[in-house]
Protein backbone atom coordinates (compact mmCIF):
# COMPACT_ATOMS: atom_id res chain seq x y z
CA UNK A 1 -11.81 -14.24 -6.50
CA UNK A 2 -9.45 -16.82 -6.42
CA UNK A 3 -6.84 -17.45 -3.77
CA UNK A 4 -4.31 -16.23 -5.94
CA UNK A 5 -6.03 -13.27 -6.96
CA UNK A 6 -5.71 -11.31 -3.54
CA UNK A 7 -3.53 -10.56 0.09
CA UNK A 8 -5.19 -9.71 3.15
CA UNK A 9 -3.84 -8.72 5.99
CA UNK A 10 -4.81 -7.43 9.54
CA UNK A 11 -3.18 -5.53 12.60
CA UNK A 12 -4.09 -4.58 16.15
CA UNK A 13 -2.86 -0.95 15.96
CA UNK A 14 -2.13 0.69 19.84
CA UNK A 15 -3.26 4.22 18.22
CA UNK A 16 -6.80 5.26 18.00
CA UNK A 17 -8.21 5.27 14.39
CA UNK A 18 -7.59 9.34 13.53
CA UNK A 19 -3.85 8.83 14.01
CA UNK A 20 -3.50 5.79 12.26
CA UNK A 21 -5.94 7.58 9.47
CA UNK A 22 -3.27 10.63 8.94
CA UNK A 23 -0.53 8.05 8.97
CA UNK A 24 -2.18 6.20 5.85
CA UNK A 25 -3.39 9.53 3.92
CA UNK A 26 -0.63 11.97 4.33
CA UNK A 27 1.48 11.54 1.96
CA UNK A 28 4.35 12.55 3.83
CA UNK A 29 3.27 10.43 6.78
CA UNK A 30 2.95 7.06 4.23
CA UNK A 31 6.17 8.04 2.89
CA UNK A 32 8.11 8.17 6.31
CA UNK A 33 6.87 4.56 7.13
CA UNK A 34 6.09 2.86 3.77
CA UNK A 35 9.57 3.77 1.95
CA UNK A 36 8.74 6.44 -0.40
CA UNK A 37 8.54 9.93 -1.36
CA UNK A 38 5.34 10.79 -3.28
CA UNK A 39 5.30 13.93 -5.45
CA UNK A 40 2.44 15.44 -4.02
CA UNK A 41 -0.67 15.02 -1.72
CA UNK A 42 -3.11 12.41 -1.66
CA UNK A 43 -6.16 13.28 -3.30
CA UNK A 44 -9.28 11.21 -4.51
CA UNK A 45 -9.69 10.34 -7.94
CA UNK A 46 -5.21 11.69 -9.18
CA UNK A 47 -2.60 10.19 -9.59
CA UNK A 48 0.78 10.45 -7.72
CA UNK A 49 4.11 9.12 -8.31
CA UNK A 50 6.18 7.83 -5.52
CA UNK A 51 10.29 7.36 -5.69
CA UNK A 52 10.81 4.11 -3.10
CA UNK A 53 13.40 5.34 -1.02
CA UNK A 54 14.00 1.55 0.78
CA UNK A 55 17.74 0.87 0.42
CA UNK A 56 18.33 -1.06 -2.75
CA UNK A 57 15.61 -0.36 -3.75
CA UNK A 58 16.01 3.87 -4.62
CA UNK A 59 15.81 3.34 -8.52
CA UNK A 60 12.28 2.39 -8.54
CA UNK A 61 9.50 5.08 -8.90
CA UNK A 62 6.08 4.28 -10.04
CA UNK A 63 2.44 5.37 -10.61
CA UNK A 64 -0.06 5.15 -8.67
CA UNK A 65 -3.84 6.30 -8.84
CA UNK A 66 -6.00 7.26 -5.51
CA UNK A 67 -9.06 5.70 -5.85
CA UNK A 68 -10.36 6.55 -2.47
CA UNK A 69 -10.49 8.62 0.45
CA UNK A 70 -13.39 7.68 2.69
CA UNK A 71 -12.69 9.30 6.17
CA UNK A 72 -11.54 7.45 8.83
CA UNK A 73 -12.83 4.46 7.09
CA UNK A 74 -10.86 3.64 4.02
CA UNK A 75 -7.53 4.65 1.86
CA UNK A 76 -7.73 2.92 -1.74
CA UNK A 77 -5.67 3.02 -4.62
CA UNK A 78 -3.98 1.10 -7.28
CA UNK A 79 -0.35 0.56 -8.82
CA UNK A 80 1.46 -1.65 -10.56
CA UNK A 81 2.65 -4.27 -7.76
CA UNK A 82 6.47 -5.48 -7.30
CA UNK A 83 7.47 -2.79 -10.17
CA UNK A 84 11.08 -3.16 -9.53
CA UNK A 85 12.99 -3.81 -12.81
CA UNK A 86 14.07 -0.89 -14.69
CA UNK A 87 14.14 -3.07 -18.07
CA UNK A 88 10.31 -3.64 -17.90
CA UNK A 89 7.96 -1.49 -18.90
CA UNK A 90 4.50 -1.72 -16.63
CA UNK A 91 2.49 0.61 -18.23
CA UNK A 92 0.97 -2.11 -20.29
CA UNK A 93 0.22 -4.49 -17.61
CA UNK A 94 -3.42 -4.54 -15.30
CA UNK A 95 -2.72 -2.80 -11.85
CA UNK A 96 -3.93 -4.26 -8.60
CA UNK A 97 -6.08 -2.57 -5.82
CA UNK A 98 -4.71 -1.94 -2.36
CA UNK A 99 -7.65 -0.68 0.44
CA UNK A 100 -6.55 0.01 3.85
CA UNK A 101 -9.99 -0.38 5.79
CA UNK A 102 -10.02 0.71 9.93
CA UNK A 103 -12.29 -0.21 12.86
CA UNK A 104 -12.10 0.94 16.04
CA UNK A 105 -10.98 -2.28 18.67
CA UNK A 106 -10.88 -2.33 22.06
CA UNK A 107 -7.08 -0.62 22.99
CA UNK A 108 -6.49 0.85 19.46
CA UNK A 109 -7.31 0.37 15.69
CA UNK A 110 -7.99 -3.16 13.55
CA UNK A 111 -5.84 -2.17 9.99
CA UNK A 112 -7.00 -4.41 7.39
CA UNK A 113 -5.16 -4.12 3.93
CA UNK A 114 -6.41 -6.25 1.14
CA UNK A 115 -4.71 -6.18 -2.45
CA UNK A 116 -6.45 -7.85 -4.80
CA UNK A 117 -6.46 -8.38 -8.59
CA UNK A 118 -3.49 -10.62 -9.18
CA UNK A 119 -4.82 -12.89 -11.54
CA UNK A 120 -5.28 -10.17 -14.23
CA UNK A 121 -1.62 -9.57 -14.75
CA UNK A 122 0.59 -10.95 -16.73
CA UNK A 123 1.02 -14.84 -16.13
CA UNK A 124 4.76 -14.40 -15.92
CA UNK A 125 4.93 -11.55 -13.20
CA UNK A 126 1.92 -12.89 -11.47
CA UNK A 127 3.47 -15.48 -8.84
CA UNK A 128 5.98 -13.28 -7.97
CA UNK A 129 4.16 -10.39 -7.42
CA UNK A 130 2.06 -12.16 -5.35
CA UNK A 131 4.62 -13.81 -2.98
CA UNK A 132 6.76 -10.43 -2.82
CA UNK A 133 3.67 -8.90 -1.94
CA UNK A 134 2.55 -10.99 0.56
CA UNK A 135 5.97 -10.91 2.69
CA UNK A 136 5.82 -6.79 1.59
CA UNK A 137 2.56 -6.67 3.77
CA UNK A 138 3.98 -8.24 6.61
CA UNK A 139 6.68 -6.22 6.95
CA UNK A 140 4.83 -2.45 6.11
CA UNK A 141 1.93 -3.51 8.40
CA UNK A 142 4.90 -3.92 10.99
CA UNK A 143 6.69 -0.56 9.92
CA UNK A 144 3.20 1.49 10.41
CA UNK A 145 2.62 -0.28 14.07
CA UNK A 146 6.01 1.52 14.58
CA UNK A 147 5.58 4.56 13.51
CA UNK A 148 2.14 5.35 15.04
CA UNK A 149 3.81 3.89 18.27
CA UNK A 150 6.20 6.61 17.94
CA UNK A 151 4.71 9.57 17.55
């Protein structure tokens, strides 16, 4: 892969790994801290459509397909990244892999999340997905440190 062609990111979460594993695979868990309302559970191997419910950001819905559910271990699926313009039509266009992976560390949980597969979409959408992508990483891993903090 090129350097362009995937984010990764990783957290020290204060939460041992089954709480931090029901915040990524409920849907209505992810929704409360990611920004979104899916339409139904998360379920190996279906789809789901999620409505973004970020201010600004409330006309965007958008497909995505669970790849995985591994317990515990790893959440996978794919979408169509930084699918925000209501004049474009995504369908067409490669989708990218997101995988949440967890370890157990010493005082919590180690939350990787790697999204990968950049370089297959189109050349015009490609840098910008990428960098809005990046900084979107940084801030979600940030929301879910709060929210398994708070419960």
């Amino acid at each position: 892969m090129s350097e362009t062609d995937r984010i990764e990111k990783t957290i020290h979460l204060k939460a041992p790994r089954a709480k931090v594993w029901i915040a990524l695979t409920d849907s209505a868990q992810f929704g409360a801290w990611f920004g979104v309302k899916m339409d139904g559970p998360f379920r190996a191997n279906t789809p789901v459509r999620g409505q973004l419910t970020i201010k600004g950001y409330e006309h965007v819905t958008g497909d995505w397909h669970i790849t995985a559910i591994e317990p515990q271990t790893r959440f996978a699926y794919t979408w169509h990244p930084y699918a925000v313009d209501p004049s474009y039509d995504y369908s067409k266009d490669a989708m990218t892999l997101v995988e949440f992976i967890l370890a157990d560390e010493t005082g919590g949980t180690r939350l990787t999340v790697v999204e990968s597969g950049f370089d297959r979409l189109p050349i015009g959408r490609r840098a910008e997905a990428l960098n809005k992508n990046t900084g979107g990483w940084t801030g979600q891993l940030r929301n879910i440190e709060r929210y398994v903090a708070g419960q």
